[in-house]
N, C-alpha and C. Protein backbone atom coordinates (compact mmCIF):
# COMPACT_ATOMS: atom_id res chain seq x y z
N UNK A 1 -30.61 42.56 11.89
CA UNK A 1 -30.01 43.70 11.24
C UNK A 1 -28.85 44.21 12.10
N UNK A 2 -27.74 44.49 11.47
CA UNK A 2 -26.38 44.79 12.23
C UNK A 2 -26.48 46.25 12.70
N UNK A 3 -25.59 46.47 13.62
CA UNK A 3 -26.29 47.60 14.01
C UNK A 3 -24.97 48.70 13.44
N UNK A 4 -25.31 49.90 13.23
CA UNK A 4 -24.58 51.15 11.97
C UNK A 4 -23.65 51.54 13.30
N UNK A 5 -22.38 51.73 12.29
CA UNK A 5 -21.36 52.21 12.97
C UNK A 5 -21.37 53.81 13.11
N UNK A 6 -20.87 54.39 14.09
CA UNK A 6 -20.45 55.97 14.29
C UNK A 6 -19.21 56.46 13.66
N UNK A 7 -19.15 57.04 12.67
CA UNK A 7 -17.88 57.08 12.42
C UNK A 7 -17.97 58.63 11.76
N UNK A 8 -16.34 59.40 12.53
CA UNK A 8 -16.12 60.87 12.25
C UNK A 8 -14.88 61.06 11.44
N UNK A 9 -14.64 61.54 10.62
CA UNK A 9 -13.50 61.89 9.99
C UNK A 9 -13.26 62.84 9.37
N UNK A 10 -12.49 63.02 8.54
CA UNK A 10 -12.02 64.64 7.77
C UNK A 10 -11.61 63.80 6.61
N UNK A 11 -13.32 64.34 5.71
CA UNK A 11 -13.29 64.53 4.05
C UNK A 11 -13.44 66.09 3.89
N UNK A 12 -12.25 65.60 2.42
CA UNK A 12 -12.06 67.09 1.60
C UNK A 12 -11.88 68.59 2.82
N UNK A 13 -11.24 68.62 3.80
CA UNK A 13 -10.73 69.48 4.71
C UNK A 13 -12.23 69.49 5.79
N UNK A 14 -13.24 68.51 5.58
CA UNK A 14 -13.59 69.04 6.67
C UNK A 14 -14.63 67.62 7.26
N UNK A 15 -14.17 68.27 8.75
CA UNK A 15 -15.25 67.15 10.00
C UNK A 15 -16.33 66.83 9.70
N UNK A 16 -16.53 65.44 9.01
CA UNK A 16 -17.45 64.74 8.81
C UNK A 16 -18.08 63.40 9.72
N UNK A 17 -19.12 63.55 9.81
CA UNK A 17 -20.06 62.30 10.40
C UNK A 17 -21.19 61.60 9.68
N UNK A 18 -20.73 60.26 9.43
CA UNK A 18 -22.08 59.49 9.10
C UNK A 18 -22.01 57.98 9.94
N UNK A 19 -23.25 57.16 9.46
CA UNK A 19 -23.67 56.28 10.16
C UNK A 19 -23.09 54.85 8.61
N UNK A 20 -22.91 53.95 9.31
CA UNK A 20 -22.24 52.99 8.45
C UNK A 20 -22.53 51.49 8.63
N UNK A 21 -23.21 50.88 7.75
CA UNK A 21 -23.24 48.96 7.96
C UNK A 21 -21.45 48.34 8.47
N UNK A 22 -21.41 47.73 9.54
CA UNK A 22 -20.11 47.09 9.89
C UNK A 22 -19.59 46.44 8.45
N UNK A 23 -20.24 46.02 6.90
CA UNK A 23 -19.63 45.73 6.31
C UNK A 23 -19.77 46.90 5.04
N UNK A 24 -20.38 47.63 5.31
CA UNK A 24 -20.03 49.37 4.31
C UNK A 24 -18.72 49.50 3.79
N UNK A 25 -18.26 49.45 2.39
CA UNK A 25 -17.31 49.80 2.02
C UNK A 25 -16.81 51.64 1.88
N UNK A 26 -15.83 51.88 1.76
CA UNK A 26 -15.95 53.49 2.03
C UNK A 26 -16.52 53.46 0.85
N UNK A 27 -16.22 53.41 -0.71
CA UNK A 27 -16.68 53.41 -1.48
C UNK A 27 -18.32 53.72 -1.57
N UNK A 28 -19.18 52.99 -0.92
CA UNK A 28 -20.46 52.92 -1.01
C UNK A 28 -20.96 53.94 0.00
N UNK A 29 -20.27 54.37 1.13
CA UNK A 29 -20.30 55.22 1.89
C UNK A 29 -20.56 56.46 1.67
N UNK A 30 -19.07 57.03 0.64
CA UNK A 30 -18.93 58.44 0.26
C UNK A 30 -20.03 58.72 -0.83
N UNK A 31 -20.56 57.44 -1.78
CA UNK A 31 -21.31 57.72 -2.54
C UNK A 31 -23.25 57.89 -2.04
N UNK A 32 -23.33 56.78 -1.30
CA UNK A 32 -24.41 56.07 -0.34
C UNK A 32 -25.05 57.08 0.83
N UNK A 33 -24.00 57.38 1.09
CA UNK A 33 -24.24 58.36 2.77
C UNK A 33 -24.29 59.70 2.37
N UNK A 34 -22.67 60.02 1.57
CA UNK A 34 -22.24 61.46 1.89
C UNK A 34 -22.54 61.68 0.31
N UNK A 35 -23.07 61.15 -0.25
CA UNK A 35 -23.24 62.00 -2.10
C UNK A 35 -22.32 62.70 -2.51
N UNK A 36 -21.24 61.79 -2.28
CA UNK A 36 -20.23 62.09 -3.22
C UNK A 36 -19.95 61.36 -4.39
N UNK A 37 -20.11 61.70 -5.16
CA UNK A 37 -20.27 60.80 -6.17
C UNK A 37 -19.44 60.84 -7.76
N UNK A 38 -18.26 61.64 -7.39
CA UNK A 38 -17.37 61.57 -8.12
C UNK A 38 -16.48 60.25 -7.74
N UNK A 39 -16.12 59.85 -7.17
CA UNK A 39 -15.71 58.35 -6.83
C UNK A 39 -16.12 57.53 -7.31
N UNK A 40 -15.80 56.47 -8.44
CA UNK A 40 -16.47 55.55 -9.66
C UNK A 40 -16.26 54.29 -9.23
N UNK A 41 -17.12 53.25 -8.78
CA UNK A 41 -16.99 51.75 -8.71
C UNK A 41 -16.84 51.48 -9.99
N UNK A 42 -15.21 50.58 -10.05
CA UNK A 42 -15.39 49.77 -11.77
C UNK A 42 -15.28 48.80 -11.48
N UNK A 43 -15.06 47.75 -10.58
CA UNK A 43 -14.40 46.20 -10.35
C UNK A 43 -14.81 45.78 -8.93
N UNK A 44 -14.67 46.81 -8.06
CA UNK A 44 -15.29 46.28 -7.16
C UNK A 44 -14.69 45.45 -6.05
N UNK A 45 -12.91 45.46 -6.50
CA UNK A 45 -11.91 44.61 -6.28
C UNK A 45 -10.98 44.93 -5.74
N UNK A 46 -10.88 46.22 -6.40
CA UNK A 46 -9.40 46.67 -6.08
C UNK A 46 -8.56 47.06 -8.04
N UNK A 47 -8.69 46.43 -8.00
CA UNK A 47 -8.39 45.83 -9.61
C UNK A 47 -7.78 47.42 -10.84
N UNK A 48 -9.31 48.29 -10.81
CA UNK A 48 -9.33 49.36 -11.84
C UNK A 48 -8.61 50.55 -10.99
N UNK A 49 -8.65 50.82 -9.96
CA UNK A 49 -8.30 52.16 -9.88
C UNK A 49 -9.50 53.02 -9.78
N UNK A 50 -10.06 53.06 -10.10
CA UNK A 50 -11.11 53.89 -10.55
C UNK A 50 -12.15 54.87 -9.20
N UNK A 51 -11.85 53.67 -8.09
CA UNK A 51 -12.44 54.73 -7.24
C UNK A 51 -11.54 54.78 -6.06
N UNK A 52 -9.99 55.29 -6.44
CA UNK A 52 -8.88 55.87 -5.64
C UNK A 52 -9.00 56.85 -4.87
N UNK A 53 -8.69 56.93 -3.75
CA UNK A 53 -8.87 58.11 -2.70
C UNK A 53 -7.42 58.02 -2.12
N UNK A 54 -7.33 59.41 -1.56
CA UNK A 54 -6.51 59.66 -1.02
C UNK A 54 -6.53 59.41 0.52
N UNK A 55 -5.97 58.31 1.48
CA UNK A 55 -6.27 58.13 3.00
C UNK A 55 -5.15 58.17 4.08
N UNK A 56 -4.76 59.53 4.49
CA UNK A 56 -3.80 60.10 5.35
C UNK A 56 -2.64 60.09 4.35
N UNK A 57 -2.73 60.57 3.26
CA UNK A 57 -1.95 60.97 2.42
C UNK A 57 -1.33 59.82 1.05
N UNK A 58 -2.00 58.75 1.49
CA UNK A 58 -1.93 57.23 0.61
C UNK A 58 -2.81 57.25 -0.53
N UNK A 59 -2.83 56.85 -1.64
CA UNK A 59 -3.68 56.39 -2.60
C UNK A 59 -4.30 54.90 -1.94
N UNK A 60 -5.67 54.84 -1.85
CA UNK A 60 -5.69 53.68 -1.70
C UNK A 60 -7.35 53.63 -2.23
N UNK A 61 -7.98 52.31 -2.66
CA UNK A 61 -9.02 51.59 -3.50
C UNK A 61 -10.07 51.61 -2.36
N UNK A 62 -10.80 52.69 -2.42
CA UNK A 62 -11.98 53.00 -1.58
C UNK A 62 -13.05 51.83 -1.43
N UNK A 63 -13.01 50.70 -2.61
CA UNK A 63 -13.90 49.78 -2.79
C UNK A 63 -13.37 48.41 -1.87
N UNK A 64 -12.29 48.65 -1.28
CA UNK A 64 -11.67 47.68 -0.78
C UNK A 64 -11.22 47.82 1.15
N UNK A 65 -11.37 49.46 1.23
CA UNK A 65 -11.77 49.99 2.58
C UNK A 65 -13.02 49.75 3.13
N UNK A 66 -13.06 49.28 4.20
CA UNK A 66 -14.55 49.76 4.89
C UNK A 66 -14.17 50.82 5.44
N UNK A 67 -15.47 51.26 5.45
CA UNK A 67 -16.07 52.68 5.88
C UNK A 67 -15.80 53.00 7.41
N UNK A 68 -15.86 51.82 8.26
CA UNK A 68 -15.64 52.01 9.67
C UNK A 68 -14.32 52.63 9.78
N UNK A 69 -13.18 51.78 8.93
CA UNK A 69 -11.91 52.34 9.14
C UNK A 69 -11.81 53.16 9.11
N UNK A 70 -12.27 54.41 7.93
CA UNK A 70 -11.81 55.52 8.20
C UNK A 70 -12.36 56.70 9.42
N UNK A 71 -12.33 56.13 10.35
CA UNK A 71 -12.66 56.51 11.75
C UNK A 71 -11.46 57.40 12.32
N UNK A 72 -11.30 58.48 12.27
CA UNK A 72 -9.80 59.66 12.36
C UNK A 72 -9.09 59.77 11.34
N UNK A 73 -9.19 59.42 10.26
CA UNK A 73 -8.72 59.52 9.14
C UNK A 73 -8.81 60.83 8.05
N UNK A 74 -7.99 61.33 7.71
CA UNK A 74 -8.00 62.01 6.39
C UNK A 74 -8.45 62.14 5.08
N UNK A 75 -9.29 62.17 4.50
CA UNK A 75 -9.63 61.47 3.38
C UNK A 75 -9.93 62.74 2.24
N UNK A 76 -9.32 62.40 0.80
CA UNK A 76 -9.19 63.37 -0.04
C UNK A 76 -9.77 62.81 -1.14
N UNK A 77 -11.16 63.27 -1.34
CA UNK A 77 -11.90 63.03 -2.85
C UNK A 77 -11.59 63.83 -4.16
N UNK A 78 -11.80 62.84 -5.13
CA UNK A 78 -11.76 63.89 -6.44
C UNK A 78 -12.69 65.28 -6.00
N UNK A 79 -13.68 65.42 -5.45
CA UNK A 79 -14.29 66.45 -5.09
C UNK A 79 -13.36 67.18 -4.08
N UNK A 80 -12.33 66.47 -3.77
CA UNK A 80 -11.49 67.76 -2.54
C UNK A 80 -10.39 68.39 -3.48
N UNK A 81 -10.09 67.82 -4.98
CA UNK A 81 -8.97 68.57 -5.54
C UNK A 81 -9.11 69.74 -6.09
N UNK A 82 -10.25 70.38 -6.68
CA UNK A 82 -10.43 71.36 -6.83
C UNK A 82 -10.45 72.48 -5.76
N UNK A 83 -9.72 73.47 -5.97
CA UNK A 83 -10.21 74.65 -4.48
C UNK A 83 -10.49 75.72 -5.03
N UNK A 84 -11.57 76.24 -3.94
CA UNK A 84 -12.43 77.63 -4.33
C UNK A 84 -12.68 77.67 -5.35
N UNK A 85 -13.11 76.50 -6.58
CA UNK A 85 -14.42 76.61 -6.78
C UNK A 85 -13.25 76.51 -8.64
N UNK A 86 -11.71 76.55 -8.32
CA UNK A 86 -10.97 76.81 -9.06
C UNK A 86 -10.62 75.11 -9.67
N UNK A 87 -10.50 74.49 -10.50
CA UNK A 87 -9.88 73.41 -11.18
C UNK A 87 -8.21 73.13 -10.61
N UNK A 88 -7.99 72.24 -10.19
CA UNK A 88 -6.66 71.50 -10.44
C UNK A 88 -5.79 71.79 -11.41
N UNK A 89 -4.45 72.06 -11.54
CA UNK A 89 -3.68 71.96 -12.72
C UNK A 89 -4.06 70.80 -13.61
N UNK A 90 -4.29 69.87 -12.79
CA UNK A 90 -4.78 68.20 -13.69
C UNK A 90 -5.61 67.81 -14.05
N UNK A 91 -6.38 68.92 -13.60
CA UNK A 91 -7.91 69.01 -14.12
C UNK A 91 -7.66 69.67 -15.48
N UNK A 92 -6.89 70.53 -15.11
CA UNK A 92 -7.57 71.58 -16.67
C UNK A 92 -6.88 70.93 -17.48
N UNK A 93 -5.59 69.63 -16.93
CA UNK A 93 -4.59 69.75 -18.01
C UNK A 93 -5.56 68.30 -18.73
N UNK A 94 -5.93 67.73 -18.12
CA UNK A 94 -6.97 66.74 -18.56
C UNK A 94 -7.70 67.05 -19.49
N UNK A 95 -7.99 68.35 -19.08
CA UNK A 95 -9.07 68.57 -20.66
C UNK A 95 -8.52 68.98 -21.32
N UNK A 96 -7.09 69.87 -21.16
CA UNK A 96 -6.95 70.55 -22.39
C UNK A 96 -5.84 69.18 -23.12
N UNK A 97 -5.36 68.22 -22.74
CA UNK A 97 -4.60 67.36 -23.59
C UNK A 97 -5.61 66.10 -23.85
N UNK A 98 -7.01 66.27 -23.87
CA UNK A 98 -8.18 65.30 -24.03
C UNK A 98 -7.78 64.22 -23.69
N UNK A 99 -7.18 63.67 -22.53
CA UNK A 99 -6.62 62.48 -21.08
C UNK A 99 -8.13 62.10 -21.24
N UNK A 100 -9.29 62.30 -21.33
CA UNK A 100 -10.41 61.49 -20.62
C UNK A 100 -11.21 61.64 -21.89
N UNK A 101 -11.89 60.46 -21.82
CA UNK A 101 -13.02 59.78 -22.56
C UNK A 101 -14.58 59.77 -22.22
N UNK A 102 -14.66 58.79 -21.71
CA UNK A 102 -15.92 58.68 -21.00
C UNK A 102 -15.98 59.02 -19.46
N UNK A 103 -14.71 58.94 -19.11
CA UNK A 103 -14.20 59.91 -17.72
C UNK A 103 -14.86 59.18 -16.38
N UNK A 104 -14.98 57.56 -17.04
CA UNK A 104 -14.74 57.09 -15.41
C UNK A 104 -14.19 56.62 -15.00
N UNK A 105 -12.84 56.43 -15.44
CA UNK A 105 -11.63 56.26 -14.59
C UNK A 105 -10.72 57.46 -13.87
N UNK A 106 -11.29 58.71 -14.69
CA UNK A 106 -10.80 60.07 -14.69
C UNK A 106 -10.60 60.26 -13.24
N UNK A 107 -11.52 60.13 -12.00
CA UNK A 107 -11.32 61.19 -11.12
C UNK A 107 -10.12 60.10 -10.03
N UNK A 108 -9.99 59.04 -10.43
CA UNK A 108 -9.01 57.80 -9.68
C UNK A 108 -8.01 58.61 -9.89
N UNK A 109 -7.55 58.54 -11.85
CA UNK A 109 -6.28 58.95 -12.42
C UNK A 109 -5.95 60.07 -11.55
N UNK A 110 -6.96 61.13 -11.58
CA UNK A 110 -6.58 62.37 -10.81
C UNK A 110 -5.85 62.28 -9.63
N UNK A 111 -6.79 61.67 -8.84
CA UNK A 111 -6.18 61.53 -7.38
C UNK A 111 -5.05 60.90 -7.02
N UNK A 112 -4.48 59.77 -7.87
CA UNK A 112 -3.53 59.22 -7.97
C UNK A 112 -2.00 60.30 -8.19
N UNK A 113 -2.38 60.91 -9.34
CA UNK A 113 -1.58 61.54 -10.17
C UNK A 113 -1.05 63.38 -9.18
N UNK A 114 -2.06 63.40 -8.96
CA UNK A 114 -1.92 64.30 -7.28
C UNK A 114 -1.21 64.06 -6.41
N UNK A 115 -1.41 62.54 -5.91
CA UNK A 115 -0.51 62.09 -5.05
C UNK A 115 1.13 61.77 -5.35
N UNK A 116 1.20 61.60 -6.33
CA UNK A 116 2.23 61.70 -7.26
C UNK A 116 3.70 62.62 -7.43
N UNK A 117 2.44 63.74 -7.63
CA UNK A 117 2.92 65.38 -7.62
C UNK A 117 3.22 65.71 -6.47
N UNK A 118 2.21 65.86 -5.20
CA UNK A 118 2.92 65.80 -3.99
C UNK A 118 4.45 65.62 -3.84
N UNK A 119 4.50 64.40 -3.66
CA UNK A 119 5.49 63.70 -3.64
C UNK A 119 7.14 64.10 -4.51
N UNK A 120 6.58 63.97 -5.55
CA UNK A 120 7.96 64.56 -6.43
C UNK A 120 6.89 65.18 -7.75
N UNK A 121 7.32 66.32 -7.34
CA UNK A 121 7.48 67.63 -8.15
C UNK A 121 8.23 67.74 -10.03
N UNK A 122 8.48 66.60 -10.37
CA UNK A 122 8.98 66.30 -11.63
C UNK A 122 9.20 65.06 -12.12
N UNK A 123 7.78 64.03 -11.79
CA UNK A 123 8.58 62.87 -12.45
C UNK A 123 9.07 62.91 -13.67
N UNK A 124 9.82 61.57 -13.65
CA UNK A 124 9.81 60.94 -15.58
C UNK A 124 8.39 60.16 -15.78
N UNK A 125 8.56 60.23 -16.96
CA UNK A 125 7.45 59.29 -17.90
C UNK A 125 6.99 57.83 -17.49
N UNK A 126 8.48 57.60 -17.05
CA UNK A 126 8.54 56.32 -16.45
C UNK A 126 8.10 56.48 -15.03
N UNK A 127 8.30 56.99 -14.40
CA UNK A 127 7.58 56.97 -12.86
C UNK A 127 6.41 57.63 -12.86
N UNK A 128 5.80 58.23 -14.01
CA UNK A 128 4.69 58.45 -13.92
C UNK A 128 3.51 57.46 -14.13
N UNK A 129 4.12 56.61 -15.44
CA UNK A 129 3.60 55.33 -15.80
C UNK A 129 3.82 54.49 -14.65
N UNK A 130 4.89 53.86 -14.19
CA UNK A 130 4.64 52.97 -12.78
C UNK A 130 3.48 53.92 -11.59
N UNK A 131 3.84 55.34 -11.63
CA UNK A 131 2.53 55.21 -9.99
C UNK A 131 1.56 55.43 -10.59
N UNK A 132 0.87 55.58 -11.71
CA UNK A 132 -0.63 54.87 -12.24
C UNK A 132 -0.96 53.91 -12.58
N UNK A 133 0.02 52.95 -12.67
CA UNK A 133 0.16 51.55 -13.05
C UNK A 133 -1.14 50.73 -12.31
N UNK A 134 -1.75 51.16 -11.59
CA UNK A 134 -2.52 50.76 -10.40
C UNK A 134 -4.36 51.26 -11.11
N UNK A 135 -3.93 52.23 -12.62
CA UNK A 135 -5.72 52.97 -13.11
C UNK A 135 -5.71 52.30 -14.00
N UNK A 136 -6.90 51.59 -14.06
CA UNK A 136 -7.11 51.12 -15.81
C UNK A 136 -7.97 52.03 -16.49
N UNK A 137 -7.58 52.30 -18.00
CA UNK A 137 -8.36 53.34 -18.49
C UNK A 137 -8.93 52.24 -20.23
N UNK A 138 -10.11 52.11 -19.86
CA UNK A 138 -10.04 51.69 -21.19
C UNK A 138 -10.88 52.30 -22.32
N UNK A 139 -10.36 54.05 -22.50
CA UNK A 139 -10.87 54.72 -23.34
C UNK A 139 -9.56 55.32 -24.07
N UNK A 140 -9.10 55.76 -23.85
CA UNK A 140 -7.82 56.49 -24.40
C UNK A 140 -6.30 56.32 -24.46
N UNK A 141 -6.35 55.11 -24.01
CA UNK A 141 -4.68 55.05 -23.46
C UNK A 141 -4.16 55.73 -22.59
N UNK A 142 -2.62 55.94 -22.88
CA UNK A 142 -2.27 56.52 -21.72
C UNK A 142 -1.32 57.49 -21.64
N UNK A 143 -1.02 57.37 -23.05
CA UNK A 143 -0.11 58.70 -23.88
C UNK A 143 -0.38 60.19 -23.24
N UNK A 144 -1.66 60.18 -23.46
CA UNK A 144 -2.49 61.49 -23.14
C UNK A 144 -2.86 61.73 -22.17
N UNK A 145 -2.69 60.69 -21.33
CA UNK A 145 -2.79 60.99 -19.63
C UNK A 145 -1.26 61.72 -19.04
N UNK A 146 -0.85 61.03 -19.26
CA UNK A 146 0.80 60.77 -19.17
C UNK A 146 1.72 62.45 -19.43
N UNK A 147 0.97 62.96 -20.86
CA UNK A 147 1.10 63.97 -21.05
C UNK A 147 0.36 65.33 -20.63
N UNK A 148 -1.08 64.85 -19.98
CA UNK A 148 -1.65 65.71 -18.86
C UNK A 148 -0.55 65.90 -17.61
N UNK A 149 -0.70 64.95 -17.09
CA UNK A 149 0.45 64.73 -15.55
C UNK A 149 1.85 65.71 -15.72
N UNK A 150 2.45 65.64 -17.20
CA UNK A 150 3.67 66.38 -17.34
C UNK A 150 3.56 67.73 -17.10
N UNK A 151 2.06 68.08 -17.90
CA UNK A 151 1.96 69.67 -18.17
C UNK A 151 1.51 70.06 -17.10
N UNK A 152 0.68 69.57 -16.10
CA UNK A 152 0.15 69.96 -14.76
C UNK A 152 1.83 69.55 -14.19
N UNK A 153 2.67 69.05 -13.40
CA UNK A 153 3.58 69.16 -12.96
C UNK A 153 4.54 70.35 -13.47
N UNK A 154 4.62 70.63 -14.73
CA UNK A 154 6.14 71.61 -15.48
C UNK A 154 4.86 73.04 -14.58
N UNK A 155 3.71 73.14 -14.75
CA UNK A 155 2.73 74.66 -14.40
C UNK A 155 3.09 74.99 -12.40
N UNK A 156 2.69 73.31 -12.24
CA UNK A 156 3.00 73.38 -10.41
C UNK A 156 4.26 73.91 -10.00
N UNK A 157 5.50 73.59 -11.12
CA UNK A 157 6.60 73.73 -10.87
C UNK A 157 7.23 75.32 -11.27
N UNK A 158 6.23 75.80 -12.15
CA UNK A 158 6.35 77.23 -12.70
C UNK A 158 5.93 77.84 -11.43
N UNK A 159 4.83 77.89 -11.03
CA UNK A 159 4.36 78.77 -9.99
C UNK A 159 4.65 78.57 -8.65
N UNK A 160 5.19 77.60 -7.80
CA UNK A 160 5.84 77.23 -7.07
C UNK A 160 6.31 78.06 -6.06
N UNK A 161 5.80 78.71 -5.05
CA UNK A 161 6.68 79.74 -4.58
C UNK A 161 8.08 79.14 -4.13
N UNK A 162 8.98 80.19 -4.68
CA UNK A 162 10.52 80.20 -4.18
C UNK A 162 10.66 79.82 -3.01
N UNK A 163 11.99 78.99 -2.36
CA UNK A 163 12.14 78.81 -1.19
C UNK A 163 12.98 79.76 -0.79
């Protein structure tokens, strides 16, 4: 039996510790260890998107990380986008433009689409579609995602404090 790795990092803003198999994917980790369990295995590959995390500010396929790596690392779950207890712009805009179906590709899209926003504050349609290009959704298309992402970006961009 291999012996469990030590590994400390910062999920969802805060100093975390668990114990990890040298071949533990984070994936199985955050769900396995730390019960987090908004993070969705779909492929197992890399492939769906579906269980996207955010790692030192990257989108990247939690199912395709091991767990050791993220050893000083940053790490931002669909469970870290909500704050105080309050919904995401992309959350609410998710439900209110019905973006999700069966909603397990949902919390990838999110995190993706976050990272997104970060980044630039107004895409187009078209660069919204290329940086999700990476979620497969096979409940709803993508019209209605697409048009979540807009209305959560035009609200981020309403409230925005002035520079």
């Amino acid at each position: 039996m291999a012996k469990k790795l030590h590994v400390t990092t910062e999920i969802n803003g805060a100093e975390t510790e668990f114990l990890a198999r040298p071949d533990q994917t984070l994936l199985s980790a955050l769900r396995d260890e730390l019960h987090l369990f908004g993070t969705k295995e779909g492929c197992g590959s890399g492939d769906c998107g579906a269980c996207s995390v955010e790692v030192d500010g990257r989108v990247v396929c939690s199912c395709t990380m091991l767990a050791a790596e993220a050893e000083g690392r940053r790490i931002t779950t669909i469970e870290g986008v909500a704050q105080g207890g309050e919904l995401h712009p992309l959350q609410r805009h998710f439900l209110k433009e019905a973006a999700l179906q069966c909603g397990f590709c949902t919390p990838g899209l999110i995190v993706a689409a976050r990272n997104l926003l970060d980044r630039n504050p107004d895409p187009t349609e078209q660069e919204i579609r290329f940086w999700l290009a990476g979620n497969l959704c096979r409940c709803t298309g993508y019209d209605k995602i697409v048009r979540a992402v807009q209305a959560a970006a035009a609200e981020l961009r309403e409230t925005a404090p002035a520079d």
